[in-house]
Protein backbone atom coordinates (compact mmCIF):
# COMPACT_ATOMS: atom_id res chain seq x y z
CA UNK A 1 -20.61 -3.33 2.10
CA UNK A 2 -16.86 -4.75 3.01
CA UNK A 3 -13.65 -3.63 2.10
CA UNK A 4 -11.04 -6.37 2.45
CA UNK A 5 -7.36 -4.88 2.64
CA UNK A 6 -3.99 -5.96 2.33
CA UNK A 7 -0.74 -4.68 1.43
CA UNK A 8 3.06 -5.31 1.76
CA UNK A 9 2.86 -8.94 0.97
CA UNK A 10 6.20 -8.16 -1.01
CA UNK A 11 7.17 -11.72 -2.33
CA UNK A 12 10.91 -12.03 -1.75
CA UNK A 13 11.58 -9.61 0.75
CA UNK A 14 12.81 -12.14 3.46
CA UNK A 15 15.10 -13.40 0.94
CA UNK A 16 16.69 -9.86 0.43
CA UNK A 17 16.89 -8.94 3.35
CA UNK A 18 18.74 -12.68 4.78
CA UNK A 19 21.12 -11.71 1.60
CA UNK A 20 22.15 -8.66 3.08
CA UNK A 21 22.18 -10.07 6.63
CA UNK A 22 19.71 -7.64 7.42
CA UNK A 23 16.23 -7.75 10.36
CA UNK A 24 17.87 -11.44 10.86
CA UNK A 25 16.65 -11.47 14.44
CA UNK A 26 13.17 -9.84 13.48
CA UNK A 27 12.45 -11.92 10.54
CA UNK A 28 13.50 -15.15 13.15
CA UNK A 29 10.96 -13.88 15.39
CA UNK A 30 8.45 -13.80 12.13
CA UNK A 31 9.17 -17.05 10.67
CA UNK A 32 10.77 -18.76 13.39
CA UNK A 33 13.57 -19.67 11.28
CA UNK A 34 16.17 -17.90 9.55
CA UNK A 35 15.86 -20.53 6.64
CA UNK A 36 15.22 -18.60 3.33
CA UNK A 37 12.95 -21.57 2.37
CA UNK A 38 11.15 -21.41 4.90
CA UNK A 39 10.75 -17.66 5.07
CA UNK A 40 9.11 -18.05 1.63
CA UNK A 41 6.50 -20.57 2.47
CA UNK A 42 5.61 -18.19 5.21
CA UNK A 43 5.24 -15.24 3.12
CA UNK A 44 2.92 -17.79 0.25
CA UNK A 45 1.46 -18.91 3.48
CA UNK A 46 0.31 -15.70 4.16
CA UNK A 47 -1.22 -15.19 1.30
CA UNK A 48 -2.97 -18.56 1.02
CA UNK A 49 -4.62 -17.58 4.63
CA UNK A 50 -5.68 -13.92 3.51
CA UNK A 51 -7.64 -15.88 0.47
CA UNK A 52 -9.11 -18.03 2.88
CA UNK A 53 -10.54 -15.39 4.60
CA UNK A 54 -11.43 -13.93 1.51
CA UNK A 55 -13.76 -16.81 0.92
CA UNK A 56 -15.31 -17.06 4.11
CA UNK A 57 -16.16 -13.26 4.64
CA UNK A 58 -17.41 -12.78 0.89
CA UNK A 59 -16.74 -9.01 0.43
CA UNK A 60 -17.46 -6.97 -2.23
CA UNK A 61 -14.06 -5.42 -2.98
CA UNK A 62 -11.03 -6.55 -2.54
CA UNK A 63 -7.47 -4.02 -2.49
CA UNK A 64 -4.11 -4.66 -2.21
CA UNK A 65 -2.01 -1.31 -1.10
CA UNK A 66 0.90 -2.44 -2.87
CA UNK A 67 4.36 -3.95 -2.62
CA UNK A 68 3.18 -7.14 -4.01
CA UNK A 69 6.19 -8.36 -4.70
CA UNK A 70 9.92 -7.16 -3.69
CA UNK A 71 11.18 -7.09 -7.40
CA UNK A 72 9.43 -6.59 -10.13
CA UNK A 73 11.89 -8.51 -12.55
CA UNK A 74 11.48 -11.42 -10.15
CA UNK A 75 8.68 -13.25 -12.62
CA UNK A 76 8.43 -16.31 -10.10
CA UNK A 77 7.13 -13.81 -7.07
CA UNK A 78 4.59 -12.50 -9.72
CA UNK A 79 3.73 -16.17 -10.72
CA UNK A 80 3.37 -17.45 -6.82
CA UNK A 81 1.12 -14.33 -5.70
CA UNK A 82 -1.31 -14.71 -9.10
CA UNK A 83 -1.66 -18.46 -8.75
CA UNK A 84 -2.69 -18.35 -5.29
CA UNK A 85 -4.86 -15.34 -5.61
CA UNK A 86 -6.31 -16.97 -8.22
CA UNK A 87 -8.05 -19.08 -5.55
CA UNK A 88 -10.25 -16.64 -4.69
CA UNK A 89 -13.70 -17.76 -5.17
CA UNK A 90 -16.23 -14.50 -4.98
CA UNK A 91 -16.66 -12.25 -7.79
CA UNK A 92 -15.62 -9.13 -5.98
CA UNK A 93 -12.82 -7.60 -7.86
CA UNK A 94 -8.74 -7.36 -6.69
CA UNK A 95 -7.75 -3.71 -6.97
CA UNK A 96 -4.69 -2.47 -6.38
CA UNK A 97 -2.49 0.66 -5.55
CA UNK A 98 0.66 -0.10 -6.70
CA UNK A 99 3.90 0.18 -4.12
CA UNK A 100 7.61 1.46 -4.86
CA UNK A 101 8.43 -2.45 -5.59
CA UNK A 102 6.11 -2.60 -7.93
CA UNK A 103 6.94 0.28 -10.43
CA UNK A 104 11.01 0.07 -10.39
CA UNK A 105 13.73 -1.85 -10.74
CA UNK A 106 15.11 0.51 -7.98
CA UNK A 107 12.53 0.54 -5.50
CA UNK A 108 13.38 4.59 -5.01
CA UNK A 109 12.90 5.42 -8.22
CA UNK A 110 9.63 4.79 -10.18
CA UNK A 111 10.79 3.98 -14.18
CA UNK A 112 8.96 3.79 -17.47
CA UNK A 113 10.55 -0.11 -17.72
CA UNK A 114 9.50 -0.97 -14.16
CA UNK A 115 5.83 0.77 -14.84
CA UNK A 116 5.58 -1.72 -18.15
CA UNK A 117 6.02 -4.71 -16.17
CA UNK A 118 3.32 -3.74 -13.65
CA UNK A 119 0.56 -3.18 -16.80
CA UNK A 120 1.61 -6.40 -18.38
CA UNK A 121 1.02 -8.03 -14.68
CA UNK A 122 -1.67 -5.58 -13.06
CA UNK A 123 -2.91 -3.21 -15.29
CA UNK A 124 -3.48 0.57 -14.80
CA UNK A 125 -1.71 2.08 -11.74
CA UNK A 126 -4.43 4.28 -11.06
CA UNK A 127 -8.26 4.16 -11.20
CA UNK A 128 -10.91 4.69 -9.16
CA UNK A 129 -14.28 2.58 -7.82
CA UNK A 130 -17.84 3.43 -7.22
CA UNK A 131 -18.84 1.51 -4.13
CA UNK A 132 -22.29 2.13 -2.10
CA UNK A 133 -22.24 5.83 -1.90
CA UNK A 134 -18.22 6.20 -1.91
CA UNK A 135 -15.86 7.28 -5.01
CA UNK A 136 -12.55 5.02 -4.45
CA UNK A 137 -9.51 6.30 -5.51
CA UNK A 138 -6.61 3.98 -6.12
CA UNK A 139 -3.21 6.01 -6.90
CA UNK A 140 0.61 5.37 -7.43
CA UNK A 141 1.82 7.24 -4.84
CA UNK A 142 5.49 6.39 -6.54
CA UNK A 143 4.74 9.02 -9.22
CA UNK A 144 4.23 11.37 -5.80
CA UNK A 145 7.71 10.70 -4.90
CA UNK A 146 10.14 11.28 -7.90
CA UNK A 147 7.52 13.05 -10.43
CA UNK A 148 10.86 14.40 -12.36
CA UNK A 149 11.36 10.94 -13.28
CA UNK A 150 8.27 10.68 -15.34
CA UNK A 151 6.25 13.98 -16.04
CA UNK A 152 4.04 13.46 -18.48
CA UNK A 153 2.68 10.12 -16.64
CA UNK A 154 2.46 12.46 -12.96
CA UNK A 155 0.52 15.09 -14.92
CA UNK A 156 -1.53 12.41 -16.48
CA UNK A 157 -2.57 11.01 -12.86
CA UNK A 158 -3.33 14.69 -11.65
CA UNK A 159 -5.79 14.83 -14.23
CA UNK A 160 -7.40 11.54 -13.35
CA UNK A 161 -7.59 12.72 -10.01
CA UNK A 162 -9.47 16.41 -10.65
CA UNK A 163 -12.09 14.52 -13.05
CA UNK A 164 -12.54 12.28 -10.83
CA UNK A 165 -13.80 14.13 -8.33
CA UNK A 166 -14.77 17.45 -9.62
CA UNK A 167 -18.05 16.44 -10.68
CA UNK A 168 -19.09 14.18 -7.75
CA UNK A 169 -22.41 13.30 -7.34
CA UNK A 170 -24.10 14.88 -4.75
CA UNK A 171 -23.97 12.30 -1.55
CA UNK A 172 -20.83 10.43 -2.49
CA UNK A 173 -17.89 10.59 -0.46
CA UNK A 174 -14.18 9.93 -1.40
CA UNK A 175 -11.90 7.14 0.13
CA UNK A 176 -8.40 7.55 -0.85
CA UNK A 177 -6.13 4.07 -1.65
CA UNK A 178 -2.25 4.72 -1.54
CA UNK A 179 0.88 2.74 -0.90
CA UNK A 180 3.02 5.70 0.76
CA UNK A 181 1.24 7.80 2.90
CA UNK A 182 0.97 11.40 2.03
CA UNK A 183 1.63 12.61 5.23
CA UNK A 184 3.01 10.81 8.81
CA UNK A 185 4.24 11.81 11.82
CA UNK A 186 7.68 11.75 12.29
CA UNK A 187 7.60 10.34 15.92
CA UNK A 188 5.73 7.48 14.55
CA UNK A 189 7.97 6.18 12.36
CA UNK A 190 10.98 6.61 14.48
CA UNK A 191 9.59 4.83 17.38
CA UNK A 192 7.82 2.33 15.11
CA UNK A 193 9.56 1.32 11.95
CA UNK A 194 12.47 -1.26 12.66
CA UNK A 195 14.61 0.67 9.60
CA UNK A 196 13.99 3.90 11.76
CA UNK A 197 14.93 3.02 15.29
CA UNK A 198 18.23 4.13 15.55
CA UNK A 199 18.85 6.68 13.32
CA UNK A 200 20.11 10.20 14.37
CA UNK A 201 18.60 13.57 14.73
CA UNK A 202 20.50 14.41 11.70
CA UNK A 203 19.35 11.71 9.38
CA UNK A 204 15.56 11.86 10.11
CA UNK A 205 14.65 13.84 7.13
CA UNK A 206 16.24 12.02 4.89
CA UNK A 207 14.19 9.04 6.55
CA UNK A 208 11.44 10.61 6.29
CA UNK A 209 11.27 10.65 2.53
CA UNK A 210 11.63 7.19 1.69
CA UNK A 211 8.22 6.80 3.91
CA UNK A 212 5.77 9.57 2.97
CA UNK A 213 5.19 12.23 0.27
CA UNK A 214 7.47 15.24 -0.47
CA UNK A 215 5.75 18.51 0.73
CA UNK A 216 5.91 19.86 -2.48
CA UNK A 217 3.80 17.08 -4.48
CA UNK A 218 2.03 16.44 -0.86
CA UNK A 219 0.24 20.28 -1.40
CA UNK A 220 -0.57 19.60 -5.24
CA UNK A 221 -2.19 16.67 -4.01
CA UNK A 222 -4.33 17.97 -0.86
CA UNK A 223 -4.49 21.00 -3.34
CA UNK A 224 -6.93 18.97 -5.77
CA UNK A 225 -9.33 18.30 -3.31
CA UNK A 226 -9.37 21.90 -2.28
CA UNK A 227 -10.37 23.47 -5.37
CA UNK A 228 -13.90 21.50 -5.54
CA UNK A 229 -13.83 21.75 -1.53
CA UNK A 230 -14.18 17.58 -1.71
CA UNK A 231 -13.77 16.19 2.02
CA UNK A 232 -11.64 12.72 1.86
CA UNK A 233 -13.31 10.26 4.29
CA UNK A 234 -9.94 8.67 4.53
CA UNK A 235 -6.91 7.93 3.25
CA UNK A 236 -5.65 3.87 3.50
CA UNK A 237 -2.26 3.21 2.73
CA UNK A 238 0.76 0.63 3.64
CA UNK A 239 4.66 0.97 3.12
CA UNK A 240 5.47 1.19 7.01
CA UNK A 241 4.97 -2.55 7.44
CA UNK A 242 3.24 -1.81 11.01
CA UNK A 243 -0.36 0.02 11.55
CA UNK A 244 -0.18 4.00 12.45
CA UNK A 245 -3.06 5.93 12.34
CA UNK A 246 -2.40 9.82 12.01
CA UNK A 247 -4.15 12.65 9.94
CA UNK A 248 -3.15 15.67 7.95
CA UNK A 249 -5.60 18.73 8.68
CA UNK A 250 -9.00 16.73 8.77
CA UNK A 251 -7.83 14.31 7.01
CA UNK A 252 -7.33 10.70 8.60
CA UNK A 253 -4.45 8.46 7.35
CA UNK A 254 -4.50 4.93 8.11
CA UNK A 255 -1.15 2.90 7.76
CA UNK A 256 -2.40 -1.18 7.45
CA UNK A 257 0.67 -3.41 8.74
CA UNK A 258 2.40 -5.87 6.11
CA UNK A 259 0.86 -9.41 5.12
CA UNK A 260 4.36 -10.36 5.12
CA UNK A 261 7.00 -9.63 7.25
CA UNK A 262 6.19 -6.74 9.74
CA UNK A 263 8.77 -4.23 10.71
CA UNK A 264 6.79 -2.97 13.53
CA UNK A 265 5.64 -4.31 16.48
CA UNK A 266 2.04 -4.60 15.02
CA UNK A 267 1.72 -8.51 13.67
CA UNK A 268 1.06 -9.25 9.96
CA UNK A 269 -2.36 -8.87 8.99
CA UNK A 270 -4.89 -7.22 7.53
CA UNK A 271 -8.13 -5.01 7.27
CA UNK A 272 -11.54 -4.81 7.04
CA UNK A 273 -13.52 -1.46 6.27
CA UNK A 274 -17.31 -1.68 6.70
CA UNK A 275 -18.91 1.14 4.62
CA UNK A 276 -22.48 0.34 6.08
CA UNK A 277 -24.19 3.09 7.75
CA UNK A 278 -21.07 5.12 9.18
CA UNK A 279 -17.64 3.70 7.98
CA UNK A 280 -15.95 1.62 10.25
CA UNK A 281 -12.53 -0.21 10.16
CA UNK A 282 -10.29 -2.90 12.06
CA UNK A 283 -7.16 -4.63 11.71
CA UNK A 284 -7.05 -8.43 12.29
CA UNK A 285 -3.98 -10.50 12.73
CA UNK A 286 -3.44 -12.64 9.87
């Protein structure tokens, strides 16, 4: 049973970030050109090769850890990324755990307006998946990072999280699918996130929540599985745009690198999990 996984693929990101003359020399080193035309065929390009493998390695589910595209409003982004993901020829279903692009207009601030475009595009922002012998959840982390923003629709995915695990069939295990991690370490991001290079001492908390959960809603998450003593296998996740793998208690965390531009010195790619037998997992350059 394979899990194919991508994330970050973020439609329009080069294009931002060339606007605000911003990672010009890493998104040369990407693209090979600083051409915003260009930089977008790479980015489709991308894409068109992760269907392609798609097709050739036949798995039997499919995610995407969010960040499809950098701006939700941008309806072309959404149109590109459907049309050629449309070419994928299995049956095994495209799930995905929406990112902070995905659910705002402000991609630091999850919205009602920006959540309504992602259900007319995407559907639910949270479900889960029965594969082999493993529950998968799929969650918007977002709502983990301003729940004051929207309450009632936080509360509503903390329900959806206890039922869905507090009467777990004897056997099945839980695999956790997330855009922002819940929990990293902070030397990892400093010394592997190109936003998070060169900031100071004094400014690393303040980086540190853009990339992973508040503590707060980071306990009244772990706290959930607690309660019914539930073990998560793992937790996969993107955001960072490079691959870290860290762990919170017993818990391992797996950060995938972007399938569009990387911001790390990990390549683009993505990753397979293998829930045969033991579960096993690899990142492949895309």
């Amino acid at each position: 049973m394979k899990i194919l996984l991508m994330t970050d693929s973020q439609l329009g990101m080069v294009t931002g970030m060339l606007e605000q003359k911003r990672l010009v020399s890493q998104i040369y080193k990407w693209s090979k050109s600083n051409n915003k035309d260009e930089c977008i065929k790479n980015e489709v390009s991308n894409i068109e090769s992760f269907v392609q493998i798609a097709n050739s390695i036949n798995p039997d589910l499919i995610v995407h850890c969010g960040d499809i595209v950098n701006d939700i409003q941008d309806k072309n982004s959404i149109i590109k990324f459907k049309k050629v993901t449309s070419k994928i020829q299995n049956n095994a279903p495209l799930i995905f755990a929406p990112g902070n692009h995905d659910v705002g207009e402000n991609p630091r601030l999850i919205s009602k307006s920006g959540l309504d475009i992602y259900k007319s595009n995407f559907g639910n922002t949270y479900c889960s998946y029965d594969l082999n012998k493993y529950r998968l959840l799929f969650i918007n982390s977002s709502l983990f990072m301003n729940p004051e923003e929207i309450i009632d629709i936080y509360n509503n995915q903390l329900e959806f999280i206890d039922e869905s695990i507090k009467n777990l069939p004897s056997g099945m295990k839980v695999i956790v699918f997330s855009h922002h991690p819940p929990f990293l370490n902070p030397k990892d991001v400093i010394n592997d996130v190109a936003f998070s290079k060169n900031i100071s001492s004094k400014d690393i908390g303040q980086e540190l929540s853009y990339w992973m959960f508040p503590q707060t809603t980071r306990n009244i998450f772990f706290n959930i599985f607690n309660k019914y003593n539930c073990k998560i296998e793992c937790i996969f996740t993107g955001h960072l745009h490079t691959n870290i793998e860290t762990s919170y208690k017993d818990t391992k965390i797996i950060t995938t690198s972007a399938l569009g531009l990387p911001l790390g010195d990990h390549p683009s790619g993505y990753r397979i999990i293998d829930l045969d037998h033991t579960m096993k997992q690899a990142f492949f350059e895309i």
